[in-house]
N, C-alpha and C. Protein backbone atom coordinates (compact mmCIF):
# COMPACT_ATOMS: atom_id res chain seq x y z
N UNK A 1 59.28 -20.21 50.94
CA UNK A 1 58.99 -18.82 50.80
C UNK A 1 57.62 -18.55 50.23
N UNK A 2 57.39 -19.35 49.37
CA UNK A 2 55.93 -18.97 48.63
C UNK A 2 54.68 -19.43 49.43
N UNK A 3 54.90 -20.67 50.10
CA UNK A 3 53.93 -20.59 51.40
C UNK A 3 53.70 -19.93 52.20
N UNK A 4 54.68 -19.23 52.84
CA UNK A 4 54.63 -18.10 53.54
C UNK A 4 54.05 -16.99 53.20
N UNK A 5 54.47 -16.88 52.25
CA UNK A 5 54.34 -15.46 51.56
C UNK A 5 52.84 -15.78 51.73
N UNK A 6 51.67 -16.59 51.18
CA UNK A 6 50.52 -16.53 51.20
C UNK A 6 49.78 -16.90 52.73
N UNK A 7 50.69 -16.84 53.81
CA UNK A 7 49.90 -16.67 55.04
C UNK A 7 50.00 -15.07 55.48
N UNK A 8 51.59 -14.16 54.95
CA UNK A 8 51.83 -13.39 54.91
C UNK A 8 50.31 -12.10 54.57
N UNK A 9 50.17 -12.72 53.19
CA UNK A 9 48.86 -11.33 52.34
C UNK A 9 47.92 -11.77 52.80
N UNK A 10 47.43 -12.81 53.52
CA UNK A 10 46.39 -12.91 54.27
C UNK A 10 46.25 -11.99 55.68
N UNK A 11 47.40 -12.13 55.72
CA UNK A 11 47.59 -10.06 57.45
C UNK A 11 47.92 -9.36 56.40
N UNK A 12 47.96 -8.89 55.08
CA UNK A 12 47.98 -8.03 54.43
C UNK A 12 49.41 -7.23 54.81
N UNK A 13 50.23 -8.25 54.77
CA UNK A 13 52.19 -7.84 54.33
C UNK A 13 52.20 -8.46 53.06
N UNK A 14 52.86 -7.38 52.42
CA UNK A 14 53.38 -7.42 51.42
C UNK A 14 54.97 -7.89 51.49
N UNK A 15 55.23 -8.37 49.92
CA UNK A 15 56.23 -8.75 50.38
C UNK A 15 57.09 -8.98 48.92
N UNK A 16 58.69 -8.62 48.72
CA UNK A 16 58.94 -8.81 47.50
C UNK A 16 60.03 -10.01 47.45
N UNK A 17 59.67 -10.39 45.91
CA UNK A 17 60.55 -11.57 45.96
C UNK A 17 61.59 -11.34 45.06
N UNK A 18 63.12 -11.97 45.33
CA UNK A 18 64.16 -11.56 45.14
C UNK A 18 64.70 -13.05 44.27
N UNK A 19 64.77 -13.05 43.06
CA UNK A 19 64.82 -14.04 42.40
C UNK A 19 66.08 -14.63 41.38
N UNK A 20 67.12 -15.28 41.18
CA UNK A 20 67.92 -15.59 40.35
C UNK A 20 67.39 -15.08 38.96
N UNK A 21 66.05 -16.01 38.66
CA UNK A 21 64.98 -16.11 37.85
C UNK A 21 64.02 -14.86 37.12
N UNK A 22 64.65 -14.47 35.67
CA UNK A 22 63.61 -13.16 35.95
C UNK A 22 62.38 -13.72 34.48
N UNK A 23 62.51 -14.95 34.32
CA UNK A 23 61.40 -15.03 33.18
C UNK A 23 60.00 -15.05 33.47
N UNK A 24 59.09 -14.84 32.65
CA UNK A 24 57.94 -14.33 33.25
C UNK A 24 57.18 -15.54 34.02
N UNK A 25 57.14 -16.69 33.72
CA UNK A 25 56.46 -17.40 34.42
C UNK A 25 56.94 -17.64 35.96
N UNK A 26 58.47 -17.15 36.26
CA UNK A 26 58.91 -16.88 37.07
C UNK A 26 58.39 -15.98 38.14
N UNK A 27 57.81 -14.84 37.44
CA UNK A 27 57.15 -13.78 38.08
C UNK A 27 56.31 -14.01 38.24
N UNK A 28 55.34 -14.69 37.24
CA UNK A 28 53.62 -15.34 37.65
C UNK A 28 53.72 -15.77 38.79
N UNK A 29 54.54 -16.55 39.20
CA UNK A 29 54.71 -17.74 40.25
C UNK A 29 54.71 -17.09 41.62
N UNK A 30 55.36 -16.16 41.31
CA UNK A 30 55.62 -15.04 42.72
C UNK A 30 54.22 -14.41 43.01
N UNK A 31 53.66 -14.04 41.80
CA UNK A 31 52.45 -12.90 41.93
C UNK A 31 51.38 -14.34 42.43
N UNK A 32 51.31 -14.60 41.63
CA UNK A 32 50.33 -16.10 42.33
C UNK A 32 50.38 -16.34 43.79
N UNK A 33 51.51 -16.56 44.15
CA UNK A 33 51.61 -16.72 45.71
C UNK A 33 51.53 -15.61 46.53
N UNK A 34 51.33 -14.53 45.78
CA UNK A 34 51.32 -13.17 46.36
C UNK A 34 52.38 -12.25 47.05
N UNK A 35 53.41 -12.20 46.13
CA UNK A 35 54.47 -11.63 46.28
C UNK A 35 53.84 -9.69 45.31
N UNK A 36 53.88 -8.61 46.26
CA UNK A 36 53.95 -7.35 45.97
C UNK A 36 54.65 -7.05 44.36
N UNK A 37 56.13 -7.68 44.41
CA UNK A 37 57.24 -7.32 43.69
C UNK A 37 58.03 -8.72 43.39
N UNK A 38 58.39 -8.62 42.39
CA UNK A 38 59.60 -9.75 41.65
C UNK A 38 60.58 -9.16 41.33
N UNK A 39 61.93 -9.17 41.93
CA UNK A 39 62.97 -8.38 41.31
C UNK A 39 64.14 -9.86 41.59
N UNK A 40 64.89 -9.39 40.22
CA UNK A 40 65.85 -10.44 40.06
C UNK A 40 67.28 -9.75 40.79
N UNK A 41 68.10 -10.81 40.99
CA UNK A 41 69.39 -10.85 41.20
C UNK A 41 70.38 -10.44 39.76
N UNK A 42 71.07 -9.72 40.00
CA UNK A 42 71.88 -9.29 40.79
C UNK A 42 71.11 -8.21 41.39
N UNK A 43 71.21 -7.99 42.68
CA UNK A 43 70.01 -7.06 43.31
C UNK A 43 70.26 -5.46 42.52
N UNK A 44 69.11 -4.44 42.45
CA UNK A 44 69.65 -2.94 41.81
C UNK A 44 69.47 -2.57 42.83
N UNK A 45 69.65 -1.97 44.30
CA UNK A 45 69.51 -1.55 45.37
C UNK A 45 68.76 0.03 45.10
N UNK A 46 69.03 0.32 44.21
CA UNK A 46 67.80 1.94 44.12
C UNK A 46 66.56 1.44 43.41
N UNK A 47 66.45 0.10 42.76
CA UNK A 47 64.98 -0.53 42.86
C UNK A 47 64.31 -1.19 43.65
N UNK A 48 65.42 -1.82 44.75
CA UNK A 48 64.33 -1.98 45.43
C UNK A 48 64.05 -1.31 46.66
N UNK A 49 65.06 0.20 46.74
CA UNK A 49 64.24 1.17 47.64
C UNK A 49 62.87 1.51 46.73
N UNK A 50 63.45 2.01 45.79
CA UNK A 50 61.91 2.38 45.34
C UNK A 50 60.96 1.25 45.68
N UNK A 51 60.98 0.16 45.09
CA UNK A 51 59.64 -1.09 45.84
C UNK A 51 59.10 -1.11 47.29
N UNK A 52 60.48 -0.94 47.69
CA UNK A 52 60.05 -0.80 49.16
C UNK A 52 59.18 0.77 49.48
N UNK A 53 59.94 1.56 49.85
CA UNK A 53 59.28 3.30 49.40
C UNK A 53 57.59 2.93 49.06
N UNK A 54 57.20 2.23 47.69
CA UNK A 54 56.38 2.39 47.02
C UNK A 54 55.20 1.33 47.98
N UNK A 55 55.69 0.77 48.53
CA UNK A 55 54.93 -0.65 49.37
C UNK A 55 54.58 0.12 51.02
N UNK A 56 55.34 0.61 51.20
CA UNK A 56 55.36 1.19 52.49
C UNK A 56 54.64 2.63 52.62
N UNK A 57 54.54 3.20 51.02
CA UNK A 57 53.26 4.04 51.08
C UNK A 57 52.30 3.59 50.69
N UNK A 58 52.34 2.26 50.28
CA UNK A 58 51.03 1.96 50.15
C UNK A 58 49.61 1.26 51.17
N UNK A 59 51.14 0.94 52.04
CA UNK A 59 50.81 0.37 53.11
C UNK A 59 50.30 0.80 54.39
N UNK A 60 49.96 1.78 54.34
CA UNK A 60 50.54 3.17 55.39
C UNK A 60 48.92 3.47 55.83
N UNK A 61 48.91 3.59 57.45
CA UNK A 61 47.75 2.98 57.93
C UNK A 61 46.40 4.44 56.91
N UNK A 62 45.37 4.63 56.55
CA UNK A 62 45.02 5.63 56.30
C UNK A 62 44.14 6.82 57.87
N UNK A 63 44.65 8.35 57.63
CA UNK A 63 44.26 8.96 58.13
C UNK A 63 42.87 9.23 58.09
């Protein structure tokens, strides 16, 4: 996943990572490889609409 993820932000997708793991070096690890978002398990499903929501306007071609 984390390889990917960095061929991924190279076409500039974002992308969040969904982790057992929520300690911070945990998260470094994600952001390093270029993960958007780190959200742990047990999933909160109205956080990660919001991530998503928040990625997808950010993403959003400009007018």
């Amino acid at each position: 996943g984390y390889e990917l993820m960095q061929e991924m932000r190279i076409r500039g997708v974002p992308g969040i990572a969904l982790s057992g793991f929520g300690m911070e070096s945990d998260v470094n690890r994600a952001r390093t490889a270029g993960f958007s978002e780190h959200l742990t398990k047990p999933i909160n499903f109205e956080r990660l609409e919001e991530v998503i929501q928040q990625l997808l306007s950010n993403n959003a071609p400009k007018r």
